[in-house]
N, C-alpha and C. Protein backbone atom coordinates (compact mmCIF):
# COMPACT_ATOMS: atom_id res chain seq x y z
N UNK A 1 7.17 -2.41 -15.05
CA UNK A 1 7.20 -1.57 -13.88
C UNK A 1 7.86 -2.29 -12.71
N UNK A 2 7.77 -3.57 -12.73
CA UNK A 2 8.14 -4.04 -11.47
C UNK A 2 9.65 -4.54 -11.72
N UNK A 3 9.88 -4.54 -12.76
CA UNK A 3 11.17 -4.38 -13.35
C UNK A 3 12.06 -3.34 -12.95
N UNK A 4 11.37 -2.03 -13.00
CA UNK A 4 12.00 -0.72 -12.97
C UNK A 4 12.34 -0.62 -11.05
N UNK A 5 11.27 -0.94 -10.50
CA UNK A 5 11.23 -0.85 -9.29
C UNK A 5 12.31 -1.77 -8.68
N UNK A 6 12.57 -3.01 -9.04
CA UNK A 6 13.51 -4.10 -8.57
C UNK A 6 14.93 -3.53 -8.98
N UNK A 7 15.11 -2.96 -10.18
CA UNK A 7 16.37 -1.83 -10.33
C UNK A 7 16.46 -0.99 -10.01
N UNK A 8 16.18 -0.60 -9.24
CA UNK A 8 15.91 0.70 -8.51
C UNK A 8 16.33 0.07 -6.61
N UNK A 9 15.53 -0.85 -6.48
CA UNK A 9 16.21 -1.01 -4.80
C UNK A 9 17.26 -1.87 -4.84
N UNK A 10 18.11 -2.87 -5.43
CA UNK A 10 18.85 -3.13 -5.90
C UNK A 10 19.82 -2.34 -6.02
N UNK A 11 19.67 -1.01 -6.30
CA UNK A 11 20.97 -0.12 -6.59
C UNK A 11 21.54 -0.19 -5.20
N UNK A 12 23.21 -0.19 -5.34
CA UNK A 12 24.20 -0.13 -3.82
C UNK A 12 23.46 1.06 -2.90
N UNK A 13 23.54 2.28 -3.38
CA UNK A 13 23.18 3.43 -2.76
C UNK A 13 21.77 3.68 -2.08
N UNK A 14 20.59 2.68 -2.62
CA UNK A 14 19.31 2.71 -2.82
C UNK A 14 19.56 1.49 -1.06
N UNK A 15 20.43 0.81 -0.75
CA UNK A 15 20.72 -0.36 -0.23
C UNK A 15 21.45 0.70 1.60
N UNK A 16 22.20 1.42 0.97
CA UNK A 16 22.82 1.93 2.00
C UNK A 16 22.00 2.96 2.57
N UNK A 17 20.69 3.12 2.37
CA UNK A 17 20.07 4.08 3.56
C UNK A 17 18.94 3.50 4.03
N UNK A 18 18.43 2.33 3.48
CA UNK A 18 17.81 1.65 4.61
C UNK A 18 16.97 1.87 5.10
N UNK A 19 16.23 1.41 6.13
CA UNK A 19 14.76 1.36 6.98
C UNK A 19 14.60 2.90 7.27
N UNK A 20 16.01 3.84 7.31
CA UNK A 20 15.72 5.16 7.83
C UNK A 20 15.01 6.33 6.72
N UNK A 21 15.30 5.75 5.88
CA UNK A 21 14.77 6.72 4.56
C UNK A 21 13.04 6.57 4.33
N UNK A 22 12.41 5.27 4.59
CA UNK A 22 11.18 5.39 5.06
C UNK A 22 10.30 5.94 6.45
N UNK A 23 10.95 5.68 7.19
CA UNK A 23 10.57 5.85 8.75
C UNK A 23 10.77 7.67 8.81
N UNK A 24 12.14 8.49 8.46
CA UNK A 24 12.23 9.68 8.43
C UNK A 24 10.96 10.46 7.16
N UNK A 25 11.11 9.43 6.24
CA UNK A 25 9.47 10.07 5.39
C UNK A 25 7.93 10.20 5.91
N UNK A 26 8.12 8.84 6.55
CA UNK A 26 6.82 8.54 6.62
C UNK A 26 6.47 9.61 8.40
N UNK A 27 7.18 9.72 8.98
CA UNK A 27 7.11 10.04 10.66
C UNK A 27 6.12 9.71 11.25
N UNK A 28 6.18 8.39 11.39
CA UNK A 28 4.96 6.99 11.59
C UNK A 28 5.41 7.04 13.31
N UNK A 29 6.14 7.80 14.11
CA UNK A 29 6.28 7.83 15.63
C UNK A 29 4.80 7.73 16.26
N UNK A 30 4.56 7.14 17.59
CA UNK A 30 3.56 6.96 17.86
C UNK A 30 2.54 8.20 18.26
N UNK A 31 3.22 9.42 18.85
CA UNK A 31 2.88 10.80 18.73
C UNK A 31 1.99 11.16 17.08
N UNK A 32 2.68 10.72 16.16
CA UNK A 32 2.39 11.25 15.09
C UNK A 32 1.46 11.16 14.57
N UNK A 33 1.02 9.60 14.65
CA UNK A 33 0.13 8.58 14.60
C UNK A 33 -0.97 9.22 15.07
N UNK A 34 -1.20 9.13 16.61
CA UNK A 34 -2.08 9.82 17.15
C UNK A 34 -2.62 11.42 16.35
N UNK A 35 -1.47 12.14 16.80
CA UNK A 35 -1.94 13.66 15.92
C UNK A 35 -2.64 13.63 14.46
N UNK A 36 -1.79 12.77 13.77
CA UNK A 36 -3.12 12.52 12.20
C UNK A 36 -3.88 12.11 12.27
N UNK A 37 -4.56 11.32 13.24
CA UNK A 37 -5.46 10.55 13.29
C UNK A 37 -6.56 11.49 13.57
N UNK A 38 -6.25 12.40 14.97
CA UNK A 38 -6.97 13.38 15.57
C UNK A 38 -7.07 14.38 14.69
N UNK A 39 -6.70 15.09 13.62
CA UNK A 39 -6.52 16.25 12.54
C UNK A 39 -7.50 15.29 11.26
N UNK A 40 -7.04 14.45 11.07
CA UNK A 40 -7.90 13.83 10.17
C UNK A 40 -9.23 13.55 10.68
N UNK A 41 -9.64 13.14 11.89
CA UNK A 41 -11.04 12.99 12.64
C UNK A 41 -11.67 14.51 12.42
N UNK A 42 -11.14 15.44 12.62
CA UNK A 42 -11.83 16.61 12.88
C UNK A 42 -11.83 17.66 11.34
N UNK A 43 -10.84 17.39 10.29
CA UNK A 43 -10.54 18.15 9.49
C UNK A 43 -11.13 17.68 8.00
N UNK A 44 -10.89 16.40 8.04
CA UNK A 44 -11.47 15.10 6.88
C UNK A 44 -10.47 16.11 6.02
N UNK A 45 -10.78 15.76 4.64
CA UNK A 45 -9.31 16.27 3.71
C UNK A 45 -9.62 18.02 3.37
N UNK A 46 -10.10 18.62 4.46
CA UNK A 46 -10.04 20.01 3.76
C UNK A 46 -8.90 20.23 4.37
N UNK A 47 -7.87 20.14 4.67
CA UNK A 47 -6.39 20.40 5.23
C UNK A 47 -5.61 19.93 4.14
N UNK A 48 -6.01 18.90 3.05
CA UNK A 48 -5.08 18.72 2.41
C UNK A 48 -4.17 19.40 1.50
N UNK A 49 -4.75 20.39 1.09
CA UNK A 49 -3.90 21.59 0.35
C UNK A 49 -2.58 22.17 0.68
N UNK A 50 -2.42 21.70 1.74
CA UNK A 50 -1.10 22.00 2.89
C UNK A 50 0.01 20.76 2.30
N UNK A 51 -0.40 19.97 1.72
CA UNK A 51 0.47 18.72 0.94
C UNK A 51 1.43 20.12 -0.23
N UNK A 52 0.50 20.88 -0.54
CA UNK A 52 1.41 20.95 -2.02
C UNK A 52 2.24 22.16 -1.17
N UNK A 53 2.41 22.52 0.07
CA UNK A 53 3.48 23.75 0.36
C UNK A 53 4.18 22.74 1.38
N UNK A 54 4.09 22.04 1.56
CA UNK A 54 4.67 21.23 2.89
C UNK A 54 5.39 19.90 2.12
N UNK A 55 5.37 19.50 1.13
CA UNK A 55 5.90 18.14 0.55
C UNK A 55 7.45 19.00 -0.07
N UNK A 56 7.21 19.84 -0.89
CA UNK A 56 8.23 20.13 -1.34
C UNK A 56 9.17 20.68 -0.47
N UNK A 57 9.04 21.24 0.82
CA UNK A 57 9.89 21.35 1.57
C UNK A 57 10.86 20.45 2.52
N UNK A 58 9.70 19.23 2.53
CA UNK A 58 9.85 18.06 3.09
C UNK A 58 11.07 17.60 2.08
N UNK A 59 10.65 17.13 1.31
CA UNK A 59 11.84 16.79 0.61
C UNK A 59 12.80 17.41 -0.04
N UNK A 60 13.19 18.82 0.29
CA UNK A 60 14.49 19.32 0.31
C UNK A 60 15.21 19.06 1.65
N UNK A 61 14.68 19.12 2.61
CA UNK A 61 15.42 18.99 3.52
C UNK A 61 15.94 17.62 3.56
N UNK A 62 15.20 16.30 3.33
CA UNK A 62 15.80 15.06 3.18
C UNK A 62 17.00 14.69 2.33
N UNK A 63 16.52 15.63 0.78
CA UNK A 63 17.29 15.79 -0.20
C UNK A 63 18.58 16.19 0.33
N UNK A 64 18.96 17.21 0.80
CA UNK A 64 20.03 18.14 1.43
C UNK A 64 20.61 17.23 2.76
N UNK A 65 19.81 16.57 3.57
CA UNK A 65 20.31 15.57 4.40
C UNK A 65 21.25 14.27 3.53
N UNK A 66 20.52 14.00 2.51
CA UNK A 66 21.14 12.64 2.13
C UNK A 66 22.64 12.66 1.52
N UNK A 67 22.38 14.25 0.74
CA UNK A 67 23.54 14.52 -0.14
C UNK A 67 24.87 14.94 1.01
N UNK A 68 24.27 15.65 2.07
CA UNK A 68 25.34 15.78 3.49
C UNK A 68 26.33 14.32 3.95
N UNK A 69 25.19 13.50 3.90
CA UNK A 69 25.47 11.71 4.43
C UNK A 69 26.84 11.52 3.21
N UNK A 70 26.04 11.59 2.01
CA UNK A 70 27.09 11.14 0.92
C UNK A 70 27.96 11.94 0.81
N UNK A 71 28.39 13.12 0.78
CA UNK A 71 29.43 13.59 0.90
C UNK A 71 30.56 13.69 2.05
N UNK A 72 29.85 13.49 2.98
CA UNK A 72 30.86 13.50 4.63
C UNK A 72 31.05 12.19 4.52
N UNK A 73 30.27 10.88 4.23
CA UNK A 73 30.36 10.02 4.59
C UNK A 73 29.96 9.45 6.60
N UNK A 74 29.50 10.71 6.68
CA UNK A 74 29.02 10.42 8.07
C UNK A 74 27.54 10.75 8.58
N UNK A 75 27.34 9.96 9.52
CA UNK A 75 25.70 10.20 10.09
C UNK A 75 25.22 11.48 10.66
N UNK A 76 24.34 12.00 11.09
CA UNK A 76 24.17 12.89 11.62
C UNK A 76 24.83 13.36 13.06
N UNK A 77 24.86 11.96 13.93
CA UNK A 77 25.62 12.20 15.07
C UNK A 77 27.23 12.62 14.95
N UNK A 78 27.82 11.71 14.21
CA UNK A 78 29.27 11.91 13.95
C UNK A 78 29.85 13.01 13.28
N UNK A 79 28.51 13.91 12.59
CA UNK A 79 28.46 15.07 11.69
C UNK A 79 28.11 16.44 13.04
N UNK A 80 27.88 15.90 13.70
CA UNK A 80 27.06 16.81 15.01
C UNK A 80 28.63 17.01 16.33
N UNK A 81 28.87 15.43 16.05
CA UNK A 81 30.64 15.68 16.86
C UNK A 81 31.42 16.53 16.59
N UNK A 82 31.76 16.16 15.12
CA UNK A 82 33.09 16.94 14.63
C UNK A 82 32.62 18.70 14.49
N UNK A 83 31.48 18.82 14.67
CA UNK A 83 31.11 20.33 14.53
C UNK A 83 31.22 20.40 15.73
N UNK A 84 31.55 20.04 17.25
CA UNK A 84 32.04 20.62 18.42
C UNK A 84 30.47 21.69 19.31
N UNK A 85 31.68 22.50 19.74
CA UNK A 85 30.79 23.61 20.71
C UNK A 85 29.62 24.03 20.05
N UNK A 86 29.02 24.32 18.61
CA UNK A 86 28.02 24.70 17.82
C UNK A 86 27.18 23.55 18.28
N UNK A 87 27.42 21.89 17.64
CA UNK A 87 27.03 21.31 17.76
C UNK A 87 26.11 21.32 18.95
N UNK A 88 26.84 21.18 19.92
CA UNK A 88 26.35 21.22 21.57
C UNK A 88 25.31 22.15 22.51
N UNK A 89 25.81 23.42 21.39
CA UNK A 89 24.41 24.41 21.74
C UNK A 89 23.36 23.94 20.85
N UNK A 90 23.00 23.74 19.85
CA UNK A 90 22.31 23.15 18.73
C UNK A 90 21.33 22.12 19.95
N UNK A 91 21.98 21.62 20.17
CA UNK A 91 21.87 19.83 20.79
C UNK A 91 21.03 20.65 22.42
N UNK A 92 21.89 20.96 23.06
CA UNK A 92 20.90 21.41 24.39
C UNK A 92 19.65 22.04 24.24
N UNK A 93 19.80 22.66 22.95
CA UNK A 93 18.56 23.26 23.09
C UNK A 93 17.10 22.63 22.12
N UNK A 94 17.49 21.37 21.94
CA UNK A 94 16.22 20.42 21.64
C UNK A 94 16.42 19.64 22.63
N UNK A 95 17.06 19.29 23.89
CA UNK A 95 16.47 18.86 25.29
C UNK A 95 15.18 18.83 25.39
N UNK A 96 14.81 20.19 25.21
CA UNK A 96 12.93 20.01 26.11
C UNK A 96 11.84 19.93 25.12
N UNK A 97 12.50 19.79 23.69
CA UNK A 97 11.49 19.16 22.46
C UNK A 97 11.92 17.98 22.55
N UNK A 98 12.46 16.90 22.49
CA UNK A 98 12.91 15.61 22.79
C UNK A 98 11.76 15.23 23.84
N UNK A 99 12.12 16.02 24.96
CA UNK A 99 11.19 15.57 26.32
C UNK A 99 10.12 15.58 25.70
N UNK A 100 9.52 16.57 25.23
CA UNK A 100 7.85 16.87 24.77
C UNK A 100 7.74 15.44 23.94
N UNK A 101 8.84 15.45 23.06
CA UNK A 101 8.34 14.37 21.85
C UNK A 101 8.40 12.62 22.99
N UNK A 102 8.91 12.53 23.52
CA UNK A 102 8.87 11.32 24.64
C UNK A 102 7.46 11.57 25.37
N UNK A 103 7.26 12.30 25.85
CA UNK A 103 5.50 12.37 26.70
C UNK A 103 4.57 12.10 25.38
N UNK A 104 4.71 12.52 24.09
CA UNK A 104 3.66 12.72 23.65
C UNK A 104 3.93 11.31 22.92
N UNK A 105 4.72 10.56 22.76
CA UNK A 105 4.56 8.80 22.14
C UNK A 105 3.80 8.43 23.23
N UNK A 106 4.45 8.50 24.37
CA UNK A 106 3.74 8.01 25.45
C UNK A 106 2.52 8.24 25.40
N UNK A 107 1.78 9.33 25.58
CA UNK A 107 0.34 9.29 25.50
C UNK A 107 -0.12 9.15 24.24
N UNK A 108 0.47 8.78 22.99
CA UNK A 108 -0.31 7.87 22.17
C UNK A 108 -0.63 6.55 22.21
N UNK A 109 0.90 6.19 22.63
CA UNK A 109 0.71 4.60 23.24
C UNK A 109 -0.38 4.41 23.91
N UNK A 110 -0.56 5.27 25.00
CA UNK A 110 -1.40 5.01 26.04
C UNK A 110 -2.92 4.68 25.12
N UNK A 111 -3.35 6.05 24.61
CA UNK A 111 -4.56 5.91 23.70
C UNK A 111 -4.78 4.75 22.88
N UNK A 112 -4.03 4.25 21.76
CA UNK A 112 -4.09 3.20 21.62
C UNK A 112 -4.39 2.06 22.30
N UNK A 113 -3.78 1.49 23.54
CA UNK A 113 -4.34 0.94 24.54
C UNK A 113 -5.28 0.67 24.97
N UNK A 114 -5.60 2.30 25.37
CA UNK A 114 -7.31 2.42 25.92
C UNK A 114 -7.93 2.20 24.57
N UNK A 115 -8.01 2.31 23.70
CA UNK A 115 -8.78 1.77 22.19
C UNK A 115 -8.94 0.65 22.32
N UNK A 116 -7.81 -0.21 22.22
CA UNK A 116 -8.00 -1.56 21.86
C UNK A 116 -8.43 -2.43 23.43
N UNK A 117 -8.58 -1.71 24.36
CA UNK A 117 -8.46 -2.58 25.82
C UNK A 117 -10.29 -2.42 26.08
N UNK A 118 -10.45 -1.57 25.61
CA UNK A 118 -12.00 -1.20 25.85
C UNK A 118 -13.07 -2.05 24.16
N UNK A 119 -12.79 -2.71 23.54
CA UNK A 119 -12.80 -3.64 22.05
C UNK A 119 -13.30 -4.74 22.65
């Protein structure tokens, strides 16, 4: 097994996506953090059933992202350029989800803090 696994990250392709292919799986942001923590405090695993309609979607969209990467050969931003004026409406109008998602790391950070400052 650990055989299989060492051929496996080893592969060139397995090499070229990097820290982002975990971090975009896992969505370990400090917002996020917080929110599971708080859903898991209050829910314990009767929410988990939401894994088997929510995973497989999850990973089509990654799926469909990666195969985009490998075929353009470009990132999302440089894929977001060359698509122009679309792009740009696309783009303005996650402005004020961006903002939301910036306040809400922030007040996880913060929580964390107050956790460990009050220890």
């Amino acid at each position: 097994m650990v055989n299989l696994f060492k051929s496996f990250t080893e592969h060139p392709r397995i090499k070229q996506l990097g820290p982002g292919l975990v971090t975009g799986a896992a969505d370990d942001d400090p917002s996020g953090i917080a929110t599971y923590s708080q859903a898991g405090a209050q829910f314990g695993y009767s929410m988990l059933w939401t894994v088997l309609l929510t995973y497989p979607l999850m990973a089509g969209i990654q799926m469909v992202s990666a195969r985009l990467g490998c075929i353009t050969g470009r990132g999302l931003a440089r894929g977001l350029h060359a698509a122009g004026r679309v792009a740009v409406g696309s783009l303005t109008e996650r402005v004020p989800v961006r903002g939301r998602d910036v306040s809400r790391n922030v007040d996880g950070i913060g929580a964390v803090v107050a956790m460990v400052a009050t220890m």
